[in-house]
C-alpha atoms as a PDB file:
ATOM      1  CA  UNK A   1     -74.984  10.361 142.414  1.00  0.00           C
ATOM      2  CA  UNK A   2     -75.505  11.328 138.706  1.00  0.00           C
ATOM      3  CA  UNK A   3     -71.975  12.985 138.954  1.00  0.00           C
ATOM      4  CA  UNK A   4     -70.146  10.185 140.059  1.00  0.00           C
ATOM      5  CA  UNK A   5     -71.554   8.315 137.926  1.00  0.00           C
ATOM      6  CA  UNK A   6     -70.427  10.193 134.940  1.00  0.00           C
ATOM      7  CA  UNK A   7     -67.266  10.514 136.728  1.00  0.00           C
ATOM      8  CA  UNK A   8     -67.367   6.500 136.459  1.00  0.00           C
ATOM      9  CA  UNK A   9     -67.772   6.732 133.296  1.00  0.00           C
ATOM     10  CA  UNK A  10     -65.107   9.084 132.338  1.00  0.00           C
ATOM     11  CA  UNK A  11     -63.029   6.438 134.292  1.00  0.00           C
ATOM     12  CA  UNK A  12     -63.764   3.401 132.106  1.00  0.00           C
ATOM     13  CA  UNK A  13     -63.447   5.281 128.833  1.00  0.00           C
ATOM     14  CA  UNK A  14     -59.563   6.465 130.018  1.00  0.00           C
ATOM     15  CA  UNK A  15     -60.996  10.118 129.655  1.00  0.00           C
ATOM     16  CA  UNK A  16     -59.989  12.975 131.465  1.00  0.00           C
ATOM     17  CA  UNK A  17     -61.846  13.822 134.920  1.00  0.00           C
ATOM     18  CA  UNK A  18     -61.920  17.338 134.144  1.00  0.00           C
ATOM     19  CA  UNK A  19     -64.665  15.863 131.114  1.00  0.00           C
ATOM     20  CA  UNK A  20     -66.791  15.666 133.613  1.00  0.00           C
ATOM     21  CA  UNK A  21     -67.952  19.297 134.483  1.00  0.00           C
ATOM     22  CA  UNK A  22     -68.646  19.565 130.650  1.00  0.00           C
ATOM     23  CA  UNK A  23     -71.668  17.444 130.824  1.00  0.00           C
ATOM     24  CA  UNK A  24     -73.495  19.211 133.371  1.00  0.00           C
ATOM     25  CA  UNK A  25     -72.021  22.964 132.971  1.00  0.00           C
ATOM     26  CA  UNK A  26     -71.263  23.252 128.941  1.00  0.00           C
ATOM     27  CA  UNK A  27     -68.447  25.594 128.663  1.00  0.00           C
ATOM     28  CA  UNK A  28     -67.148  24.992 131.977  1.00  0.00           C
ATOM     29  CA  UNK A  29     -64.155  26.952 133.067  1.00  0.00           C
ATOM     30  CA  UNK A  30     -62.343  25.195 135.390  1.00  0.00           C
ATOM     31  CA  UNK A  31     -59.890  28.092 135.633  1.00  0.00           C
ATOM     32  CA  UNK A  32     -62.021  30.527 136.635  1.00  0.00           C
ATOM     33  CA  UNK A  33     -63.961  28.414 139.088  1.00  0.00           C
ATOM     34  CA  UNK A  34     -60.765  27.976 141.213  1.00  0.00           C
ATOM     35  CA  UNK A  35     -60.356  31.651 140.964  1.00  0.00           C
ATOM     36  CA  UNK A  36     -63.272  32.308 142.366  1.00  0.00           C
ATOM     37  CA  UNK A  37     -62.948  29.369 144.934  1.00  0.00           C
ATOM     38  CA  UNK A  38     -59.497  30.640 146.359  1.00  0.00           C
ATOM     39  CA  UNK A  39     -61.145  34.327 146.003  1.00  0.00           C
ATOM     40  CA  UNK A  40     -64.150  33.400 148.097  1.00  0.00           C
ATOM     41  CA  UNK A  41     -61.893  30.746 150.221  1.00  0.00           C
ATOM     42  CA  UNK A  42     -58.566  31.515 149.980  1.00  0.00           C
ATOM     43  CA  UNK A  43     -57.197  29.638 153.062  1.00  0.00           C
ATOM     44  CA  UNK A  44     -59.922  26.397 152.033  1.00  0.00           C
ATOM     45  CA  UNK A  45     -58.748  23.005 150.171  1.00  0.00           C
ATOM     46  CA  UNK A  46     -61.515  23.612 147.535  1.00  0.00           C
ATOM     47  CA  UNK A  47     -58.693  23.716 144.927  1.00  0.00           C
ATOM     48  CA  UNK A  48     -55.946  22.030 147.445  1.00  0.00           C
ATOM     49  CA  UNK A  49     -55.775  19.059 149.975  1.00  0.00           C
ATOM     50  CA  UNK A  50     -53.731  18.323 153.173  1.00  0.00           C
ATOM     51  CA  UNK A  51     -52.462  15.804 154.989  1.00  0.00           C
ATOM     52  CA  UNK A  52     -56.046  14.141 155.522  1.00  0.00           C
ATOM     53  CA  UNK A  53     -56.282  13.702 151.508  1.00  0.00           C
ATOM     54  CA  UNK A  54     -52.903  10.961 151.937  1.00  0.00           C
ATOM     55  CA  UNK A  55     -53.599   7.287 152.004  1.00  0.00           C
ATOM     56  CA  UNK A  56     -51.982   5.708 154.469  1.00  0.00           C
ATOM     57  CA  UNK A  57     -49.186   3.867 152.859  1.00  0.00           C
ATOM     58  CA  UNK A  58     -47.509   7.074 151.510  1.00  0.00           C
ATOM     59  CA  UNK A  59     -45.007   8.224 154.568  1.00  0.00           C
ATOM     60  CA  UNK A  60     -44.156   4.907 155.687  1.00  0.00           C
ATOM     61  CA  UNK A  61     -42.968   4.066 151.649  1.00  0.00           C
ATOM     62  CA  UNK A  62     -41.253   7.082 151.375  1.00  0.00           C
ATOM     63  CA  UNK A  63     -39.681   6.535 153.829  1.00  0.00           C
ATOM     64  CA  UNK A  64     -38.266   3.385 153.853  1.00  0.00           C
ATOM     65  CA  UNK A  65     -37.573   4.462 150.027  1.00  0.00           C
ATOM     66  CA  UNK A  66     -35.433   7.116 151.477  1.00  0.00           C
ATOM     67  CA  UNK A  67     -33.695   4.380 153.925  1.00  0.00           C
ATOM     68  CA  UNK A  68     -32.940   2.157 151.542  1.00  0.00           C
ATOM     69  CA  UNK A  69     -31.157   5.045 149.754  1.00  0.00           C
ATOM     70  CA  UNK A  70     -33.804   5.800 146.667  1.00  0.00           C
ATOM     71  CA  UNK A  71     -34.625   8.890 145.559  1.00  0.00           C
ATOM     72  CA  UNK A  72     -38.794   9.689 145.242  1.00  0.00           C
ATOM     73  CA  UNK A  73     -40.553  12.184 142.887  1.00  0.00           C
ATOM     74  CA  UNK A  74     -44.058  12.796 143.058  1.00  0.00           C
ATOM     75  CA  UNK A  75     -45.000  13.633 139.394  1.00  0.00           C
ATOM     76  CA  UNK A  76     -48.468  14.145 137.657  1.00  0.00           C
ATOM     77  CA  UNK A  77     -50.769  16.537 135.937  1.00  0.00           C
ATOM     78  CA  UNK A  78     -51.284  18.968 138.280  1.00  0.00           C
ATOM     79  CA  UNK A  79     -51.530  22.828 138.728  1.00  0.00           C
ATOM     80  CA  UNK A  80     -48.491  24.813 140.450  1.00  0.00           C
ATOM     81  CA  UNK A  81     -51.040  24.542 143.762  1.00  0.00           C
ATOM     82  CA  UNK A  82     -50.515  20.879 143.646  1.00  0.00           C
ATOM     83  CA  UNK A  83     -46.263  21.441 144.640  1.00  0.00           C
ATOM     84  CA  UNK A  84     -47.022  23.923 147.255  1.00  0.00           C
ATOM     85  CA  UNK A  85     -49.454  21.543 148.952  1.00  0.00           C
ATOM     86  CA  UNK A  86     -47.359  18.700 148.569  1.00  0.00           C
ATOM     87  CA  UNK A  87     -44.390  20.757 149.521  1.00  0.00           C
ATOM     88  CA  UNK A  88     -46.070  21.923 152.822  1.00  0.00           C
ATOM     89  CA  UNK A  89     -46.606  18.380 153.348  1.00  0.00           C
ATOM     90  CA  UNK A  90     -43.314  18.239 154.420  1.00  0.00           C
ATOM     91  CA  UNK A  91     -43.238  13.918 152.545  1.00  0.00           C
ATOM     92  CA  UNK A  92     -39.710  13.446 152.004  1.00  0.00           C
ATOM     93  CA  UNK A  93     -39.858  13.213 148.378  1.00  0.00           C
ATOM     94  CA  UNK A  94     -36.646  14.299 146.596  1.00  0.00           C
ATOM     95  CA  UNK A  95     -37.972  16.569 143.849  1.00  0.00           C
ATOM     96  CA  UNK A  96     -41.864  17.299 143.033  1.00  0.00           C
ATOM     97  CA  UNK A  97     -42.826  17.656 139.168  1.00  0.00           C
ATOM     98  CA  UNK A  98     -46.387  19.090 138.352  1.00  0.00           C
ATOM     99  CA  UNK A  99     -46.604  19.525 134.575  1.00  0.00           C
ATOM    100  CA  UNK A 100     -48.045  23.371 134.708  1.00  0.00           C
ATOM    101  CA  UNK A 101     -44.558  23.892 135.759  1.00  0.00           C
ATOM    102  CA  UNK A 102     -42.855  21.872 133.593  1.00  0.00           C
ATOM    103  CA  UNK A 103     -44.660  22.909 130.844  1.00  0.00           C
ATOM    104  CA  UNK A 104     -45.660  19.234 129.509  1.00  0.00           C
ATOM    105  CA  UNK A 105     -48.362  16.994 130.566  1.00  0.00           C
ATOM    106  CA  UNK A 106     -48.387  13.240 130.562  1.00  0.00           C
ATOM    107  CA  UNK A 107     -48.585  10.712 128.704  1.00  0.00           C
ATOM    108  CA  UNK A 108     -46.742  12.934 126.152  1.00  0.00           C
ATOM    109  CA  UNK A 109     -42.842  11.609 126.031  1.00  0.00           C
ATOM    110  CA  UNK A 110     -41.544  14.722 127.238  1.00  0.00           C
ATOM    111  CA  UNK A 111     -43.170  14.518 130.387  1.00  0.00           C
ATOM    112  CA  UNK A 112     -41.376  11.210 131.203  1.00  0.00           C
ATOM    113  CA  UNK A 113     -37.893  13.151 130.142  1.00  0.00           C
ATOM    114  CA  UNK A 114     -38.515  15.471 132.999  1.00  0.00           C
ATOM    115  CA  UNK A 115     -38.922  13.321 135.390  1.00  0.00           C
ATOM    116  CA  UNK A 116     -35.873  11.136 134.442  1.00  0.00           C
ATOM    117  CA  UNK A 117     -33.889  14.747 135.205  1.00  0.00           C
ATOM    118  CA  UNK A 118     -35.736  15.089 138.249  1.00  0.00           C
ATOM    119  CA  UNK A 119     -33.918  11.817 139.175  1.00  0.00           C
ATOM    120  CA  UNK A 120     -30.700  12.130 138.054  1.00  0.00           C
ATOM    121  CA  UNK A 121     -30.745   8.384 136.641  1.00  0.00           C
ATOM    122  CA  UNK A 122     -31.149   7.309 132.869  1.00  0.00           C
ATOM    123  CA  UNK A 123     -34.693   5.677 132.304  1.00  0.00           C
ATOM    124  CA  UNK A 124     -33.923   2.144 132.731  1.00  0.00           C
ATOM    125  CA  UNK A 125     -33.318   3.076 136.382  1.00  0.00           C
ATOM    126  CA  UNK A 126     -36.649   4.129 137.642  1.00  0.00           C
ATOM    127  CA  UNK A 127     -39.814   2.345 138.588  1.00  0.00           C
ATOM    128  CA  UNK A 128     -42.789   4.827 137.380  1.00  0.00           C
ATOM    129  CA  UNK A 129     -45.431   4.174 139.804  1.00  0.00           C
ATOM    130  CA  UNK A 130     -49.093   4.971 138.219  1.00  0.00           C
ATOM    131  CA  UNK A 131     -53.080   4.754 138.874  1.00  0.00           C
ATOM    132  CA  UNK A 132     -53.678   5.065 134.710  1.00  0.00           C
ATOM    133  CA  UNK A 133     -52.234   2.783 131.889  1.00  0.00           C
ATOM    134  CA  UNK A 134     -52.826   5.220 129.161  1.00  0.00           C
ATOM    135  CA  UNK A 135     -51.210   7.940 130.542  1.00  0.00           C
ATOM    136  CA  UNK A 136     -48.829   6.498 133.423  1.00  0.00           C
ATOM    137  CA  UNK A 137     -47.617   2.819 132.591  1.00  0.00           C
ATOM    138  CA  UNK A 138     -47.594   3.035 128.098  1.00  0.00           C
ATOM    139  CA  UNK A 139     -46.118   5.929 128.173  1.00  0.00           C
ATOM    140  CA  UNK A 140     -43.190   5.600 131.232  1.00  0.00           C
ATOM    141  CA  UNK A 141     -42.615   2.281 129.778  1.00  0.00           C
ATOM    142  CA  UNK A 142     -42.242   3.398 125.648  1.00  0.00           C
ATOM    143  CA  UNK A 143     -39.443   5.753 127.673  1.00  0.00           C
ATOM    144  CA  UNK A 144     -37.890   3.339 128.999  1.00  0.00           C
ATOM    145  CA  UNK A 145     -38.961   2.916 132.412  1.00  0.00           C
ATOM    146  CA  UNK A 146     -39.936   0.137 134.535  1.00  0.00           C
ATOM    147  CA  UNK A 147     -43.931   0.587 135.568  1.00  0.00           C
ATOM    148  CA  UNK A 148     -45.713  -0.386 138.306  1.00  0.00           C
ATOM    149  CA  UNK A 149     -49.839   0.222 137.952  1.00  0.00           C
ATOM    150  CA  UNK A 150     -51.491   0.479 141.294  1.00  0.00           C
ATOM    151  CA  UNK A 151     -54.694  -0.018 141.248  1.00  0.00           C
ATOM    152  CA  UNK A 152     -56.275   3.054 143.436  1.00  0.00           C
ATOM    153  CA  UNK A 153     -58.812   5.253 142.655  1.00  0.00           C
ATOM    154  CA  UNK A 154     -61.671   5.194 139.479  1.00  0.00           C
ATOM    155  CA  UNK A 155     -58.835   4.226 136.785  1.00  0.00           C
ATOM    156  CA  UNK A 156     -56.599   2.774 138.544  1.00  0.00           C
ATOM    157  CA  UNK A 157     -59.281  -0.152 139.373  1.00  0.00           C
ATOM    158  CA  UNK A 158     -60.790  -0.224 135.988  1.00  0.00           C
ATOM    159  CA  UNK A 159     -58.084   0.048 133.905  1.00  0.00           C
ATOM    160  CA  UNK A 160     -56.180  -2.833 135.345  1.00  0.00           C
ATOM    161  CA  UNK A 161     -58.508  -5.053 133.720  1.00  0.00           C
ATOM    162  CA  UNK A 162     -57.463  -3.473 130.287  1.00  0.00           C
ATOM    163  CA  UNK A 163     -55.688  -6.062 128.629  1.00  0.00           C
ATOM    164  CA  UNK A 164     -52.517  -3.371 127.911  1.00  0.00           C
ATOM    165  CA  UNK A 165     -52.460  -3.809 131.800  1.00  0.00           C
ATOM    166  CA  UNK A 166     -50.125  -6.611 131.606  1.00  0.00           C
ATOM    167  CA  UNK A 167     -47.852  -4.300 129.654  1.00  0.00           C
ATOM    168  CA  UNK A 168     -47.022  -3.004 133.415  1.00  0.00           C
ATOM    169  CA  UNK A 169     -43.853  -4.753 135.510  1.00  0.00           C
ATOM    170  CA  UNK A 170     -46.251  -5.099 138.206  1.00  0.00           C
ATOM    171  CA  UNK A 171     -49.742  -4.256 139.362  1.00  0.00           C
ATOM    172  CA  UNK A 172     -49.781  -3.566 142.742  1.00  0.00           C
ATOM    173  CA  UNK A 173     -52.206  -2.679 145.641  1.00  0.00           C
ATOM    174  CA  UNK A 174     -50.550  -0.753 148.241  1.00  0.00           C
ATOM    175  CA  UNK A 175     -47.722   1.851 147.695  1.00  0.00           C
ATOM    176  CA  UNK A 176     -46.053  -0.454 150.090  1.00  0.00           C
ATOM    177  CA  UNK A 177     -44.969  -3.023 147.614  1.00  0.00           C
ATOM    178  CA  UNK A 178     -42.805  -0.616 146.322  1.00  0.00           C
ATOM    179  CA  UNK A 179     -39.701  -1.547 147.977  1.00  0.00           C
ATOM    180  CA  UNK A 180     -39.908  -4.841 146.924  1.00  0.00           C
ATOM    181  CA  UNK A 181     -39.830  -3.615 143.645  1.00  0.00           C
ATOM    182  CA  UNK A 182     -37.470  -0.838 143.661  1.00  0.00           C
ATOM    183  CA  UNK A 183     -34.816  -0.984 140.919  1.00  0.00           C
END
């Protein structure tokens, strides 16, 4: 309980969830823990997740994304085991961006320039979809993107009531209000 609790507060501060391990572990490697996870584990989800991790509005969106003739990219800060597991998947997204591929990590601006060549569209064309308004909606929209901030997950619920929240083009619930607001 004491660790989601810190995690919680992590959350509300807008820090980084890897902060967390710090507190209880100083010096934490996070690196070498999932080396020895996938050494000890290598076929587990320790460091992974499968089709069990997916809420359940994320096929049907994509989906009907892909029927009504948009292109998807699943994009975040995520290690090169994040695309293979996504991949394998099998979601219908059009392209999949993890930044320690890319070599950038949000909310920096070049982050938000890879993803608009993921697409193929300029800025101005794509709806960002988010869970954080520091590093999802601020920085998709200062590129020119429209933003949607869905409120899932630690920051996604807390930082909806930040008042740079409204800075969004839409808070939304469910991935499934997407289409309604698909540019």
């Amino acid at each position: 309980m004491t660790f989601i609790g810190v995690l919680g507060g992590v959350a509300a501060q807008g820090r980084s969830h890897r902060e967390v391990f710090e507190f209880f572990r100083p010096g934490f490697d996070l690196q070498l823990e999932l080396e020895r996870w996938r050494a000890d584990d290598p076929d587990g989800l320790r460091s992974g997740f499968d089709g069990d991790d997916l809420y359940a509005d994320v096929r049907p969106t994509f989906s009907r994304l892909g029927e009504m003739g948009k292109r998807v990219v699943i994009a975040g800060n995520q290690p090169s085991a994040a695309r293979e597991s996504l991949e394998a998947l099998e979601l219908g997204a059009d392209a999949i961006l993890v930044s320690a591929e890319v070599g950038v990590e949000k909310p920096s601006p070049g982050f938000f320039e890879k993803v608009s060549e993921a697409v193929g569209v300029k800025a101005g064309d794509i709806l960002y979809v988010g869970d954080r308004v520091d590093n999802d909606v601020l920085p998709a929209k200062a590129s020119g993107m429209q933003t949607a901030l869905i409120r899932r997950g630690p920051w996604g619920y807390l930082q909806a009531e930040w008042p740079q929240a409204a800075q969004a083009d839409a808070i939304i619930d469910s991935l499934s209000e997407i289409p309604d607001l698909a540019v």
